[in-house]
C-alpha atoms as a PDB file:
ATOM      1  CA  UNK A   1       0.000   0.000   0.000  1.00  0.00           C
ATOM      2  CA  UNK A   2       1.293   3.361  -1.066  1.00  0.00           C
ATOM      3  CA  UNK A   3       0.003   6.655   0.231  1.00  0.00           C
ATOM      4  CA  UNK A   4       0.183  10.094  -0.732  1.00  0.00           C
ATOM      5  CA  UNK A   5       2.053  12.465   1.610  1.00  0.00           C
ATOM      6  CA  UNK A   6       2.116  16.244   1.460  1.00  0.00           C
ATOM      7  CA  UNK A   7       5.323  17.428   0.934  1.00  0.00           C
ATOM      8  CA  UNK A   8       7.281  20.790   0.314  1.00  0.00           C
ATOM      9  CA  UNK A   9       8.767  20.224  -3.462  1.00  0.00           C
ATOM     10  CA  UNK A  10      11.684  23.289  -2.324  1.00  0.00           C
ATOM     11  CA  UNK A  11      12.350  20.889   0.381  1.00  0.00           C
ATOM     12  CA  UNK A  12      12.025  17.773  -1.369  1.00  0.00           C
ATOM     13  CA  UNK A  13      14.661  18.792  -3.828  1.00  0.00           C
ATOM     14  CA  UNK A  14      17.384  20.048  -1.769  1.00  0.00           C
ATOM     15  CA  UNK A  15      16.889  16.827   0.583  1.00  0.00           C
ATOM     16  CA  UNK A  16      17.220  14.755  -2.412  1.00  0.00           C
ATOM     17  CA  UNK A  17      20.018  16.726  -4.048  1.00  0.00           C
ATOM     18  CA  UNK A  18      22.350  15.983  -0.325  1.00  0.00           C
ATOM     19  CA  UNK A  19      20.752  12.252  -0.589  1.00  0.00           C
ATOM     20  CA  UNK A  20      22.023  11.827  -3.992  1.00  0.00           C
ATOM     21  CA  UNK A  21      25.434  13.584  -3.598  1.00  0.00           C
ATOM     22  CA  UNK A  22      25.334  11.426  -0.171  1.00  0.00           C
ATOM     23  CA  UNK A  23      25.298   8.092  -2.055  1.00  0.00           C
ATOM     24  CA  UNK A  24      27.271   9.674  -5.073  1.00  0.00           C
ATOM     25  CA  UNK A  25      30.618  10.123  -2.582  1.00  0.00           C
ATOM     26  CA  UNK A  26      30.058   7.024  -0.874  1.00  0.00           C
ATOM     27  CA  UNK A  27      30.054   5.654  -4.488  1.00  0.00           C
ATOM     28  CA  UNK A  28      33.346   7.260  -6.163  1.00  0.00           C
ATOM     29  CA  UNK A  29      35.545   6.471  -2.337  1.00  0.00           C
ATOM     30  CA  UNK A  30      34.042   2.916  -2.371  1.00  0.00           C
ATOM     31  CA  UNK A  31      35.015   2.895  -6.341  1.00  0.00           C
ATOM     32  CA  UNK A  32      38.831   4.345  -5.468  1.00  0.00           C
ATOM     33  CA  UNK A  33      39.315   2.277  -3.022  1.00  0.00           C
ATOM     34  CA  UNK A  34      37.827  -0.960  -4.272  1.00  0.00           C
ATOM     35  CA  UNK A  35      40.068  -0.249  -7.534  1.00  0.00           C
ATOM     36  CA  UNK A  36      43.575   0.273  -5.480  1.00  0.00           C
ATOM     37  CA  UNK A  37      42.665  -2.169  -3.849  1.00  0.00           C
ATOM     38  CA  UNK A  38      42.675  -5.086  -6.717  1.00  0.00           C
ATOM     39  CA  UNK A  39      45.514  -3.096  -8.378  1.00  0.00           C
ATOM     40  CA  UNK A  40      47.609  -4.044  -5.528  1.00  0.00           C
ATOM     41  CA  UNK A  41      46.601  -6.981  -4.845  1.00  0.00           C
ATOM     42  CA  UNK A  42      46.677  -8.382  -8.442  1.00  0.00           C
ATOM     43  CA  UNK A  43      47.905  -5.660 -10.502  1.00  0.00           C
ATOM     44  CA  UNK A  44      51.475  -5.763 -11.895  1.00  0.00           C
ATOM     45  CA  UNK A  45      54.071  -2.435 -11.492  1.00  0.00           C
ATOM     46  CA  UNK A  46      53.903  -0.677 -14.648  1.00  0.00           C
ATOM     47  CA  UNK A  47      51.494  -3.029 -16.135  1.00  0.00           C
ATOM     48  CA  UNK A  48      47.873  -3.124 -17.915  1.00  0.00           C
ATOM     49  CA  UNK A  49      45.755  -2.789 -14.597  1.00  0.00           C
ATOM     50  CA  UNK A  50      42.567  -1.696 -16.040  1.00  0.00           C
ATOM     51  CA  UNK A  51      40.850  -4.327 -15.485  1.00  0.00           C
ATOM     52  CA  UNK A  52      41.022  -4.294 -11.920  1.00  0.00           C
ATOM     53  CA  UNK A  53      40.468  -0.747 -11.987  1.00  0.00           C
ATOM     54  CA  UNK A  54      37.344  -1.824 -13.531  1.00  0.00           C
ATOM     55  CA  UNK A  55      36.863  -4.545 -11.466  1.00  0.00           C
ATOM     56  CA  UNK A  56      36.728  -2.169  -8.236  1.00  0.00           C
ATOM     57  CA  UNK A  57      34.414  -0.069  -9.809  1.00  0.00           C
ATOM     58  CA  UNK A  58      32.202  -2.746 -10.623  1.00  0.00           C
ATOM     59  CA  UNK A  59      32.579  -3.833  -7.159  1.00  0.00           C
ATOM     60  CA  UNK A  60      31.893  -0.593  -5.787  1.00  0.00           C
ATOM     61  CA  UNK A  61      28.650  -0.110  -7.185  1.00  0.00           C
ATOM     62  CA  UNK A  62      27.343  -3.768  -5.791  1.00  0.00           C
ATOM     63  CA  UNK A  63      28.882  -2.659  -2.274  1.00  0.00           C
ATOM     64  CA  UNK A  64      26.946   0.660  -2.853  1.00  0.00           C
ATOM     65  CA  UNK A  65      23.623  -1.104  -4.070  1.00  0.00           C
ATOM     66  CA  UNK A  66      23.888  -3.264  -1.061  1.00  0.00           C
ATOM     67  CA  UNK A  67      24.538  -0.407   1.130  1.00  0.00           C
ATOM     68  CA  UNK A  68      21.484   1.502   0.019  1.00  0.00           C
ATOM     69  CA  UNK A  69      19.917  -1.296   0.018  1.00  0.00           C
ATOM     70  CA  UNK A  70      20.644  -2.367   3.596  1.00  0.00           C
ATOM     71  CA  UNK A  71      21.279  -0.449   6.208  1.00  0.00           C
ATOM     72  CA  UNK A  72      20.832   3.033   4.819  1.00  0.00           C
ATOM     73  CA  UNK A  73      17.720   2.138   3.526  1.00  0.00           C
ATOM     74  CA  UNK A  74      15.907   3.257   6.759  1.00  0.00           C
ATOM     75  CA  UNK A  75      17.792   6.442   7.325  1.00  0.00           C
ATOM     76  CA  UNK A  76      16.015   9.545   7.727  1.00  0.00           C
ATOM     77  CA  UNK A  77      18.027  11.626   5.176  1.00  0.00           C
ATOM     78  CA  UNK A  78      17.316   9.316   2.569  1.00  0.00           C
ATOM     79  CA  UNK A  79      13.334   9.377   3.235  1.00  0.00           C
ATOM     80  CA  UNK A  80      12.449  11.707   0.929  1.00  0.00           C
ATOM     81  CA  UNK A  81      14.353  10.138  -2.076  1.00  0.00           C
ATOM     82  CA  UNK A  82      12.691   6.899  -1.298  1.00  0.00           C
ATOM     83  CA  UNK A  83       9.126   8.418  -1.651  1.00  0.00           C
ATOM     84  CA  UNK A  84      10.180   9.949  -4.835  1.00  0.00           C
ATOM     85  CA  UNK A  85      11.206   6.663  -5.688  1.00  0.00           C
ATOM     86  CA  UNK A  86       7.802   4.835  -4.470  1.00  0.00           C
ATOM     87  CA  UNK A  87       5.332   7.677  -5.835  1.00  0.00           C
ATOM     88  CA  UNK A  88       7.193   7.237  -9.855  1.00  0.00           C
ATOM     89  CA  UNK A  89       6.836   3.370  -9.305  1.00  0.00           C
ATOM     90  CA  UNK A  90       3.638   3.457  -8.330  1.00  0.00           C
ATOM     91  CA  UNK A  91       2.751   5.760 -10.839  1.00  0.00           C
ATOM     92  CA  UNK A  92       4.785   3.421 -13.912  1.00  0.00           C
ATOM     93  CA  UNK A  93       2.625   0.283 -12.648  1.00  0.00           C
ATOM     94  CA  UNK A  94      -0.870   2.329 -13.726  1.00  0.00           C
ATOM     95  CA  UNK A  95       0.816   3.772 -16.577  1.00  0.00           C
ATOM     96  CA  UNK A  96       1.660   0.283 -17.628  1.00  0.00           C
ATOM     97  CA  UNK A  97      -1.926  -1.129 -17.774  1.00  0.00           C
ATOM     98  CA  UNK A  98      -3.832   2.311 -18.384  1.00  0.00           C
ATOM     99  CA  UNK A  99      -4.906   1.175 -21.660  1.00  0.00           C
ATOM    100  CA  UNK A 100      -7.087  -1.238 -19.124  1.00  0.00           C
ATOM    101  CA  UNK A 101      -7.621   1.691 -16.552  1.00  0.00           C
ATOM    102  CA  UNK A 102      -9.050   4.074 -18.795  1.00  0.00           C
ATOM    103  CA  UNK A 103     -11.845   1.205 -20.660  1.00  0.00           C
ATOM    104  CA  UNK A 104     -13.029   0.443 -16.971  1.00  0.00           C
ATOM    105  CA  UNK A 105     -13.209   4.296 -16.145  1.00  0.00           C
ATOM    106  CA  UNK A 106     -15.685   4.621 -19.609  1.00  0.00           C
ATOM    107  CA  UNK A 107     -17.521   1.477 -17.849  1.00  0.00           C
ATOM    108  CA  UNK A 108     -17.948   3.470 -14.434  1.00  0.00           C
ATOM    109  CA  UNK A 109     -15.688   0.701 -13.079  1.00  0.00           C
ATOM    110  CA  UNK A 110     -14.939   1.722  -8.948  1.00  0.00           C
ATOM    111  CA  UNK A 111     -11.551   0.042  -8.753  1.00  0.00           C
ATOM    112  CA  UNK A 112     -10.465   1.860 -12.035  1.00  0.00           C
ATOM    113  CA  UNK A 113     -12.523   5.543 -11.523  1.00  0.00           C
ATOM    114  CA  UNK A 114     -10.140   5.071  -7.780  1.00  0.00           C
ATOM    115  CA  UNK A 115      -6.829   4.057  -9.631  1.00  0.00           C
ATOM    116  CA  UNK A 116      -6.947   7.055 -12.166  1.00  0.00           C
ATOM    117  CA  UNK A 117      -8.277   9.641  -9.426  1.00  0.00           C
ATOM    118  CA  UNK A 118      -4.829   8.515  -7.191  1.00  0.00           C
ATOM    119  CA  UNK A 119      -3.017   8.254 -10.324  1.00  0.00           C
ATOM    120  CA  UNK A 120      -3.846  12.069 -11.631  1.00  0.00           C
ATOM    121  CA  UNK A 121      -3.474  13.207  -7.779  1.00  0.00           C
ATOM    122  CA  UNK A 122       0.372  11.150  -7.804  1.00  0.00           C
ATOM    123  CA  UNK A 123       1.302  12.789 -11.639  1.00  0.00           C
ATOM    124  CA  UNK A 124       0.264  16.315 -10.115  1.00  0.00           C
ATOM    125  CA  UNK A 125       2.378  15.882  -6.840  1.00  0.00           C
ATOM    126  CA  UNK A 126       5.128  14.467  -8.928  1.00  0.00           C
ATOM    127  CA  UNK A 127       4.644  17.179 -11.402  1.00  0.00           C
ATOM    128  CA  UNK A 128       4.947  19.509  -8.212  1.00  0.00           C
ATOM    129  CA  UNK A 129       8.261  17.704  -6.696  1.00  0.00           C
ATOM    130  CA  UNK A 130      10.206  17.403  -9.725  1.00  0.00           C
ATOM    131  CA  UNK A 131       9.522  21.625 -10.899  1.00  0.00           C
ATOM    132  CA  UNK A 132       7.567  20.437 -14.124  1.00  0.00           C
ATOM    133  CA  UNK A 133       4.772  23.134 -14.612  1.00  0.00           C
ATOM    134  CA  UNK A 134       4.139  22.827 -18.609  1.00  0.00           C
ATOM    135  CA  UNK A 135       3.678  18.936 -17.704  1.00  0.00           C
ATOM    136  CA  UNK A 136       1.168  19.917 -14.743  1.00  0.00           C
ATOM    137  CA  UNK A 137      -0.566  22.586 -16.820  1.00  0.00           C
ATOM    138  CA  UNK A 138      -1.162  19.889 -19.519  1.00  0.00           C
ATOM    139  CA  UNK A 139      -2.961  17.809 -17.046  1.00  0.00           C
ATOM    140  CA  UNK A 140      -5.478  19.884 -15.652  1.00  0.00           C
ATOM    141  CA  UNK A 141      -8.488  19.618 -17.962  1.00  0.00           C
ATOM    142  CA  UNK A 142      -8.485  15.795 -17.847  1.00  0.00           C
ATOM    143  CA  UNK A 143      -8.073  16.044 -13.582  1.00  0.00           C
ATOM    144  CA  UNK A 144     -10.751  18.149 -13.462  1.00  0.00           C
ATOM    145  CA  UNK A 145     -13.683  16.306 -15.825  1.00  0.00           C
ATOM    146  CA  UNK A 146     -12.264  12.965 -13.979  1.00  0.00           C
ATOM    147  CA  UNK A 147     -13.054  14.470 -10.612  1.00  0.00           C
ATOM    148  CA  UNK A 148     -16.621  15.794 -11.692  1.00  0.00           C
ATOM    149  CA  UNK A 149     -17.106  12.325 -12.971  1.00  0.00           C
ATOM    150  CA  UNK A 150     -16.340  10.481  -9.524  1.00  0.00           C
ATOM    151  CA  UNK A 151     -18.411  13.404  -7.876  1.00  0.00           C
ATOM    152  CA  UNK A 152     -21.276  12.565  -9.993  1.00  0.00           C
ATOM    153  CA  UNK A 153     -20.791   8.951  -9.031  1.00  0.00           C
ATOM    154  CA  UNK A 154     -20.726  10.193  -5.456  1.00  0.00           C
ATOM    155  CA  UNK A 155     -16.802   8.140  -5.130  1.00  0.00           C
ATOM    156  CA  UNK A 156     -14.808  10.631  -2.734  1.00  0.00           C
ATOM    157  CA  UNK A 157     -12.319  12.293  -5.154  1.00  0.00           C
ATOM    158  CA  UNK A 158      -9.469  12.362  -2.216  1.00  0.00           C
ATOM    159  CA  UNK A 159      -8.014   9.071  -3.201  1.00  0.00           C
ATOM    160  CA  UNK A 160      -4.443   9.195  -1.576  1.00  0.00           C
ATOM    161  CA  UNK A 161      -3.530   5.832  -1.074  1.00  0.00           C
ATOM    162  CA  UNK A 162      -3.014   3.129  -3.631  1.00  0.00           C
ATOM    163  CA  UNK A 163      -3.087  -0.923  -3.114  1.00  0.00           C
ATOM    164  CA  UNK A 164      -0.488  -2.462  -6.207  1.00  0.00           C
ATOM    165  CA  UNK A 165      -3.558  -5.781  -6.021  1.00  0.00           C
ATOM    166  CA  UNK A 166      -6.403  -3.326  -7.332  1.00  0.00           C
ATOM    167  CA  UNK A 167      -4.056  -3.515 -10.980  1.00  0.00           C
ATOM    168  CA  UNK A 168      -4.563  -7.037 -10.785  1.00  0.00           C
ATOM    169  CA  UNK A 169      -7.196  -7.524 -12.264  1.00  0.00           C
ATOM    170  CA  UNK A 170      -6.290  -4.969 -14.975  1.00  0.00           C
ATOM    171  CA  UNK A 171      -3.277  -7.148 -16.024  1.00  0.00           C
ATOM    172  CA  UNK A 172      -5.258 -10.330 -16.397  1.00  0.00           C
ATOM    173  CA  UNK A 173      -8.090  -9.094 -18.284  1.00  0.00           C
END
């Protein structure tokens, strides 16, 4: 289950710029040292070493991947990054059976009138995070005659969380 949470994009983005730049040093001195490492270890004075250079690199992300992964997964610094993260997937698995979405929205289908509400309510907060305006402004006629719709239907238009199993039955049909 994912949910909607109001956020400050200004904040958002510098959090997630010093997450990112975080991870991104972590990276490069886990790369360096990964690569001297192998080098010396295996490399030969004066030799061809690039393949253990590469080889620490290559390293260095997987140690990275299992760091973020692992224990800094749960760290409050990285929070917002990881519901920037969430909201986008979220968002991709409607995207990728909205072809299905949109025939059971023209059918007055609950489960599908729901997912595209929470989907056009996650596109405008993403929309909001990320600094896209034109992509927002694009949006708003189609938000608007959806939420009439669900009014009309009298299916509360404040649909801020989102269960991955209501798609299920999208991607069999």
């Amino acid at each position: 289950m994912f949910e909607l949470k109001p956020c400050d994009p200004v904040t958002y983005r510098q959090l997630t710029r010093r997450s990112t730049l975080i991870i991104a040093v972590v990276f490069m001195a886990l790369a360096m040292l990964l690569s001297s490492l192998a080098v010396m270890l295996f490399g030969e004075p004066g030799g061809d070493n690039f393949r253990f250079n590469v080889g620490g690199v290559f390293a260095g992300v997987l140690v990275t991947v299992a760091l973020v992964r692992g224990p800094l997964w749960n760290q409050p610094w990285l929070a917002p990054a990881l519901y920037g993260w969430q909201l986008k997937r979220s968002l991709m698995s409607i995207t990728n059976v909205m072809h299905r979405v949109t025939e059971g929205v023209q059918a007055n289908d609950p489960t599908a009138l729901k997912v595209l509400r929470f989907y056009h309510l996650g596109l405008t907060q993403m929309h909001a995070l990320d600094a896209n305006s034109s992509a927002q402004a694009q949006l708003v006629g189609e938000l608007e005659a959806h939420k009439a719709k669900l009014q009309a239907l009298g299916i509360d238009t404040e649909q801020t969380r989102f269960d991955p199993a209501w798609l299920e039955r999208f991607k069999s049909a």
